[in-house]
Protein backbone atom coordinates (compact mmCIF):
# COMPACT_ATOMS: atom_id res chain seq x y z
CA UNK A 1 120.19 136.79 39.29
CA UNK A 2 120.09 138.01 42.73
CA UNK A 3 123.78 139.14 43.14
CA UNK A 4 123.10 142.47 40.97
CA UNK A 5 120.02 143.05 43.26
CA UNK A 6 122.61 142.53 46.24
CA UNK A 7 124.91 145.26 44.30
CA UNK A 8 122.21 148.05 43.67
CA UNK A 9 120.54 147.85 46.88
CA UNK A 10 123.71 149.88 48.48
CA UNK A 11 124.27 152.16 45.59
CA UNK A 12 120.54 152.92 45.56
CA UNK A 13 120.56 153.81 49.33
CA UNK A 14 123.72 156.08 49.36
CA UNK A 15 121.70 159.07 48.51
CA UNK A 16 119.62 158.42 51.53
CA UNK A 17 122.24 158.37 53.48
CA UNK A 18 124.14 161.50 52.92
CA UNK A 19 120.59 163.05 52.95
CA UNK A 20 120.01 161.89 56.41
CA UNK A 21 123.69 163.31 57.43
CA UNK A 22 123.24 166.75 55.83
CA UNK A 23 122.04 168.23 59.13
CA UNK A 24 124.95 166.78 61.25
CA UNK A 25 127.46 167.44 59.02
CA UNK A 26 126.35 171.26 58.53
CA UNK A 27 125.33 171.73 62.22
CA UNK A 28 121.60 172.67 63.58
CA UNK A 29 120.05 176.67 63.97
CA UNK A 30 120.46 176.24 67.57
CA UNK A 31 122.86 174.44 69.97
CA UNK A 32 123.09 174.59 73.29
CA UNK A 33 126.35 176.30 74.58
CA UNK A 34 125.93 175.17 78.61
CA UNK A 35 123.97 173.12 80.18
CA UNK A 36 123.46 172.45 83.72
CA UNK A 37 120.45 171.15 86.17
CA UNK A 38 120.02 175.25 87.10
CA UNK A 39 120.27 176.15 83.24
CA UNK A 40 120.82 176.58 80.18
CA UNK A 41 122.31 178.80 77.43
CA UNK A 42 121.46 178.06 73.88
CA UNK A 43 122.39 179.99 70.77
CA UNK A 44 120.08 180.46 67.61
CA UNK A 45 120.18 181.95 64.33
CA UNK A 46 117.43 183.87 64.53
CA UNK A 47 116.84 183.72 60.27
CA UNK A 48 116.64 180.18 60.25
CA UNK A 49 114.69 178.94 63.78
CA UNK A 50 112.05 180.75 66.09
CA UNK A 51 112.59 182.11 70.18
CA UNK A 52 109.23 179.33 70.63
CA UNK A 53 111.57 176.43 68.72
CA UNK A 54 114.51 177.25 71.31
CA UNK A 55 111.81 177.64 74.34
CA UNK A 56 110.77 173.82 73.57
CA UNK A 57 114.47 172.74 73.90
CA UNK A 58 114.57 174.31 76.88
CA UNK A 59 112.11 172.97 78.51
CA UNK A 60 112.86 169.76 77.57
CA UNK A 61 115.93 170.17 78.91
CA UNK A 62 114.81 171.28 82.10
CA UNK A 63 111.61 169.29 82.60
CA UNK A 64 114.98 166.15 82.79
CA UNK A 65 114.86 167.62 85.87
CA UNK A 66 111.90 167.95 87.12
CA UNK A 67 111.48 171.94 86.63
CA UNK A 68 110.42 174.67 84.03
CA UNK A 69 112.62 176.96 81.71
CA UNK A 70 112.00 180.35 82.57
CA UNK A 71 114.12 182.95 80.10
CA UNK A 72 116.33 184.80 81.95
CA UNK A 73 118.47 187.04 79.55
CA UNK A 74 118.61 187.78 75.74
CA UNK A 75 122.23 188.62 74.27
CA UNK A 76 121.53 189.83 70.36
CA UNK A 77 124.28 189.56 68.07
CA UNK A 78 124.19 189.68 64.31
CA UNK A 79 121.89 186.91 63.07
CA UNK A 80 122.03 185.07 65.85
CA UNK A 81 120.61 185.31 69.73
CA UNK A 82 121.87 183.79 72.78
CA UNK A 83 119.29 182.99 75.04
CA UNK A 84 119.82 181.77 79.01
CA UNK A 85 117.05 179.95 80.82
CA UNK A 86 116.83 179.15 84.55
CA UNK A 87 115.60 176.38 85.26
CA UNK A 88 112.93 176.80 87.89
């Protein structure tokens, strides 16, 4: 009687899974395109995440090291924005 349960358990989690992979598989709204302890450059699609969700990445990048993310230039492109920080 307990070998089906053994059976369904997997099957029933498989959705969950995949669910949980979605993002990965698809990619994030932002991503950091360098990276360095003086800065860093991250691009965003500006539809889908905020300049304040990319700020927090950046400064938890650079608080690793001790210092604060100040924005340092804006490139705009067509639904999305690349944004370099210095890392002060």
């Amino acid at each position: 009687m307990t070998a089906p349960n053994r059976i369904l358990a997997p099957a029933a989690l498989a959705p969950l899974a995949l669910a949980a992979c979605t993002p990965l598989v698809w990619g994030g709204t932002y991503h950091a395109v360098e990276k360095s302890p003086q800065s860093i450059t991250v691009e965003y699609e500006n539809s889908l995440t905020s300049r304040d969700t990319v700020l927090v990445y950046a400064s938890e990048h650079c608080g690793r090291y001790a210092k604060r993310a100040a924005l340092a230039d804006i490139d705009r492109n067509p639904g999305t924005e690349l944004l370099r920080f210095e890392c002060r």
